[in-house]
N, C-alpha and C. Protein backbone atom coordinates (compact mmCIF):
# COMPACT_ATOMS: atom_id res chain seq x y z
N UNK A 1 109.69 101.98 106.00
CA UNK A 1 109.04 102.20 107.27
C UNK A 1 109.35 103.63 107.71
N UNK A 2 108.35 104.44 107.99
CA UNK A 2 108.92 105.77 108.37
C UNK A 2 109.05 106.12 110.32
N UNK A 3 109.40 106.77 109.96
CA UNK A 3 110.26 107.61 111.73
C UNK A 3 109.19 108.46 112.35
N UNK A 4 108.14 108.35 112.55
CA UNK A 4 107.48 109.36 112.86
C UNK A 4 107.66 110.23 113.16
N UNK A 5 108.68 109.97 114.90
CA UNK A 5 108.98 110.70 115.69
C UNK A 5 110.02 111.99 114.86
N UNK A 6 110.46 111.79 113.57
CA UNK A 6 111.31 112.43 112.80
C UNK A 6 110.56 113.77 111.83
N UNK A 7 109.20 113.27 111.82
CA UNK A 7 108.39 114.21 110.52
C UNK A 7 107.99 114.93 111.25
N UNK A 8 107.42 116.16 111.11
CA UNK A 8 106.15 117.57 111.41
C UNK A 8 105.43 117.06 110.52
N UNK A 9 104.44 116.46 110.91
CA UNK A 9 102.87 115.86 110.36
C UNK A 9 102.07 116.73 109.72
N UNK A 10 101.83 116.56 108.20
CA UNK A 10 100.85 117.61 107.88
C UNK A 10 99.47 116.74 107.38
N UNK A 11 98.51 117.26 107.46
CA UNK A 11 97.67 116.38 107.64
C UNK A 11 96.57 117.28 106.10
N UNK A 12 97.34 117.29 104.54
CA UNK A 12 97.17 117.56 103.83
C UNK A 12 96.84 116.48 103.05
N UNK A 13 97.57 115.61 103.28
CA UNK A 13 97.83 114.74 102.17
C UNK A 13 96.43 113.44 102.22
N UNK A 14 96.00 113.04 101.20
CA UNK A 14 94.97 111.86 101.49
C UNK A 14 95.60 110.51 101.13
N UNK A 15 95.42 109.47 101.38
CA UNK A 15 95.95 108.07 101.22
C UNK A 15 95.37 107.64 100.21
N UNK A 16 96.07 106.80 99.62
CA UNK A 16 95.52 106.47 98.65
C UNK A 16 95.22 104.97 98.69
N UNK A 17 94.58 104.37 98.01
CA UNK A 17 94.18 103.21 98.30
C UNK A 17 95.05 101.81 97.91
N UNK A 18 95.48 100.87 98.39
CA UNK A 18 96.21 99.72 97.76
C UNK A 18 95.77 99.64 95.94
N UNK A 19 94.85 99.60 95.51
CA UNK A 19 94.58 99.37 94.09
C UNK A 19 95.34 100.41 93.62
N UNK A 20 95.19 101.54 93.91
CA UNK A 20 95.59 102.36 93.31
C UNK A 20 96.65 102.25 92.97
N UNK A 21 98.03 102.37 93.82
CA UNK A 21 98.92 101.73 93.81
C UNK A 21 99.40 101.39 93.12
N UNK A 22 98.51 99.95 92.74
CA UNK A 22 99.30 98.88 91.88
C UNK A 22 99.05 99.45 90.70
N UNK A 23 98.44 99.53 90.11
CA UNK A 23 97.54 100.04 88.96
C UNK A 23 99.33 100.89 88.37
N UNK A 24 100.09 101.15 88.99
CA UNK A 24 101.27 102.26 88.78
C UNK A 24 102.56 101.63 88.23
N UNK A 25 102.22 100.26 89.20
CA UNK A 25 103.55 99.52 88.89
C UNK A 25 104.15 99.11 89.83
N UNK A 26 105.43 99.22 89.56
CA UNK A 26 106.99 98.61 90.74
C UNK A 26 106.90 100.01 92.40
N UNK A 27 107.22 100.10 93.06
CA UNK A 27 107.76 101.02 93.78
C UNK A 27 109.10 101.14 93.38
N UNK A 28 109.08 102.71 93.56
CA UNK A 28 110.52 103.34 92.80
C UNK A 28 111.36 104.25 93.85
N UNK A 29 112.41 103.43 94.23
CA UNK A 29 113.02 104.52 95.47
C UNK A 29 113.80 104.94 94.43
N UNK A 30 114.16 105.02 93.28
CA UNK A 30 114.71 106.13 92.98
C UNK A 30 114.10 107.22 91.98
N UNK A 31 112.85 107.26 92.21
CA UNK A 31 112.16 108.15 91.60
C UNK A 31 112.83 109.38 92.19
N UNK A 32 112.58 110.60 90.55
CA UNK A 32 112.57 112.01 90.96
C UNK A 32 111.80 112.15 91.69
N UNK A 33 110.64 111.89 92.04
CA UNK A 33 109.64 112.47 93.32
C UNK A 33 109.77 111.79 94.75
N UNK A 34 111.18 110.96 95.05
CA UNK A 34 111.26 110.37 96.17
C UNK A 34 112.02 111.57 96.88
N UNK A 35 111.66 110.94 98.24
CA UNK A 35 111.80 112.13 99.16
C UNK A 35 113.27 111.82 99.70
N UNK A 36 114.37 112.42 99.87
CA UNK A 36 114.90 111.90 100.99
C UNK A 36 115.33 111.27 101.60
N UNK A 37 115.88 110.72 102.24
CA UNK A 37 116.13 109.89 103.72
C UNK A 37 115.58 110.84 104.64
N UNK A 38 116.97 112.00 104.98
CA UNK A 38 116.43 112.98 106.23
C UNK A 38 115.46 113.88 105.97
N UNK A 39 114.77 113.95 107.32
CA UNK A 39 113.66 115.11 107.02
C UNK A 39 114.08 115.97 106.98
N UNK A 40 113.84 116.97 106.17
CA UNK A 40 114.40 118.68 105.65
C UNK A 40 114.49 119.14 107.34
N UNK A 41 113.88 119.27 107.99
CA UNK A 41 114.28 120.57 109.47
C UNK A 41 115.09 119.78 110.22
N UNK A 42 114.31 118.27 110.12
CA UNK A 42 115.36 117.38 111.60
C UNK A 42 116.49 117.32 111.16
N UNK A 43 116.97 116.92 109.86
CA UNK A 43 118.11 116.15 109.35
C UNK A 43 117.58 114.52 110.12
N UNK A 44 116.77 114.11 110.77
CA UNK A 44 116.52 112.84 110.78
C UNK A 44 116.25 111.90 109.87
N UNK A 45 116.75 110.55 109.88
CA UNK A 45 115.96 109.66 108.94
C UNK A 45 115.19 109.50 109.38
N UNK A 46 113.92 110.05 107.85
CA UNK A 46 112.78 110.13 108.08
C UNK A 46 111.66 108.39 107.62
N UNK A 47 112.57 107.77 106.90
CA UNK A 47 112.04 106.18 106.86
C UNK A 47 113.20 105.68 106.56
N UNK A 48 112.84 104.17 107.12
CA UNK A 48 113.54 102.91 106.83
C UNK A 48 113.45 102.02 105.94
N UNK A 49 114.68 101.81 104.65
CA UNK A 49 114.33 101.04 103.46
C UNK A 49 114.52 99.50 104.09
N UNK A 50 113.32 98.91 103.78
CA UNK A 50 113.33 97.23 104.53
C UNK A 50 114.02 96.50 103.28
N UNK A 51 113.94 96.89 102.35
CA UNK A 51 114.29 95.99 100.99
C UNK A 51 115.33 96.09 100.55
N UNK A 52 116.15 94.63 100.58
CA UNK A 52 117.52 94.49 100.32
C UNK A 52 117.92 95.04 99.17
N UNK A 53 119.00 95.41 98.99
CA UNK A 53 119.53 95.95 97.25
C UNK A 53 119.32 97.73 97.11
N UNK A 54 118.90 98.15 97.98
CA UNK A 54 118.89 99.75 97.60
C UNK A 54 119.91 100.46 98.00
N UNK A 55 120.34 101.03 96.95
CA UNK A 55 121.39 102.35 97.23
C UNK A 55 120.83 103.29 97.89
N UNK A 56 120.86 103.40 99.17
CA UNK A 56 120.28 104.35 99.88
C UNK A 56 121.37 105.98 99.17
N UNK A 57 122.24 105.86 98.65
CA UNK A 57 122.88 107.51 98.45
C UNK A 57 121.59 107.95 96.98
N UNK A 58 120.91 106.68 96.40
CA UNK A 58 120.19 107.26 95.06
C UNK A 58 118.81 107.64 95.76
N UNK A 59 118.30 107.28 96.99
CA UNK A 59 117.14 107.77 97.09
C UNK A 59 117.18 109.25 97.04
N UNK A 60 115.96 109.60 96.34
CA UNK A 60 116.16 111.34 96.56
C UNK A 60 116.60 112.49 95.63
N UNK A 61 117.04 111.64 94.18
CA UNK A 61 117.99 112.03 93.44
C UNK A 61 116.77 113.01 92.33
N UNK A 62 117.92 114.04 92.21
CA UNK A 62 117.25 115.18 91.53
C UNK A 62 117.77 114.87 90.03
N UNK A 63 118.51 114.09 89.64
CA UNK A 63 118.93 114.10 88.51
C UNK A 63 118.16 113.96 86.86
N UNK A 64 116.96 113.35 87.43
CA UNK A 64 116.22 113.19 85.91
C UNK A 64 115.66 112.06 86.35
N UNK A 65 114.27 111.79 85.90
CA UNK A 65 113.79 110.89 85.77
C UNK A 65 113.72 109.23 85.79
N UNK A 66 113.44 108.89 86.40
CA UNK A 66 113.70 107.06 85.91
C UNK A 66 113.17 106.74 84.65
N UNK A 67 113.14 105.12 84.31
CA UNK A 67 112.46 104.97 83.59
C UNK A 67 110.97 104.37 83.99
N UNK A 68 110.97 104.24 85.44
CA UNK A 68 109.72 103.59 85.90
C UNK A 68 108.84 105.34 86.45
N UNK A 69 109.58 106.05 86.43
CA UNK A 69 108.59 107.49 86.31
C UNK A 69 108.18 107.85 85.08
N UNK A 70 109.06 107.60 83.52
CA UNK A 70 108.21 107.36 82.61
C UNK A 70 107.09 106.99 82.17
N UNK A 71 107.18 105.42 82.77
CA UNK A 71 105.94 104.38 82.41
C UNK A 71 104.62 105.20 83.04
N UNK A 72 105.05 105.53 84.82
CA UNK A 72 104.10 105.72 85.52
C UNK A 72 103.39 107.39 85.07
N UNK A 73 104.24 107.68 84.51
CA UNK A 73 103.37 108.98 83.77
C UNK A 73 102.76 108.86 82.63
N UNK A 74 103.21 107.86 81.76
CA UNK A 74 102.06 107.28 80.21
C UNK A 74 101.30 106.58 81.01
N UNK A 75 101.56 105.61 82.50
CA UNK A 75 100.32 105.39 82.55
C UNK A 75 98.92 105.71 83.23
N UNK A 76 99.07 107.29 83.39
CA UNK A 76 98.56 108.35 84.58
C UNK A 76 97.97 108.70 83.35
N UNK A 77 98.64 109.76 82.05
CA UNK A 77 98.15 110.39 81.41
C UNK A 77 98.08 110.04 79.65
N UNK A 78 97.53 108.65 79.57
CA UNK A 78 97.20 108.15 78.05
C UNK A 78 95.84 107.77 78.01
């Protein structure tokens, strides 16, 4: 769930559709491309993880890849 009141809104980005989505797989909070907790200027938390079991210190992690960013890139570009 995100913080609104926490982000500077850029109004770049387009939504993407539920199919789409799935078509990807699992949701991955610990994907290399996850953002965060705090927003970069506020230091606010910028969303709320509703789903039991997450290491909130791994969201965000620059370390390398998952293996569900694997899949989701063979299954973007095969």
């Amino acid at each position: 769930m995100f913080v609104w009141n926490a982000l500077e809104w850029q109004s770049q980005y387009e939504k993407s559709s539920y199919e789409d989505i799935q078509i990807l797989g699992p949701y991955d909070y610990y994907s290399v491309m996850h953002y965060p907790i705090p927003a970069p200027r506020t230091h606010l938390p910028s969303f709320e993880v509703l789903q039991k079991g997450i290491d909130l210190s791994r969201i965000g992690q620059r370390a390398g890849q998952t293996q569900i960013d694997k899949d989701k890139i063979k299954r973007l570009y095969s």
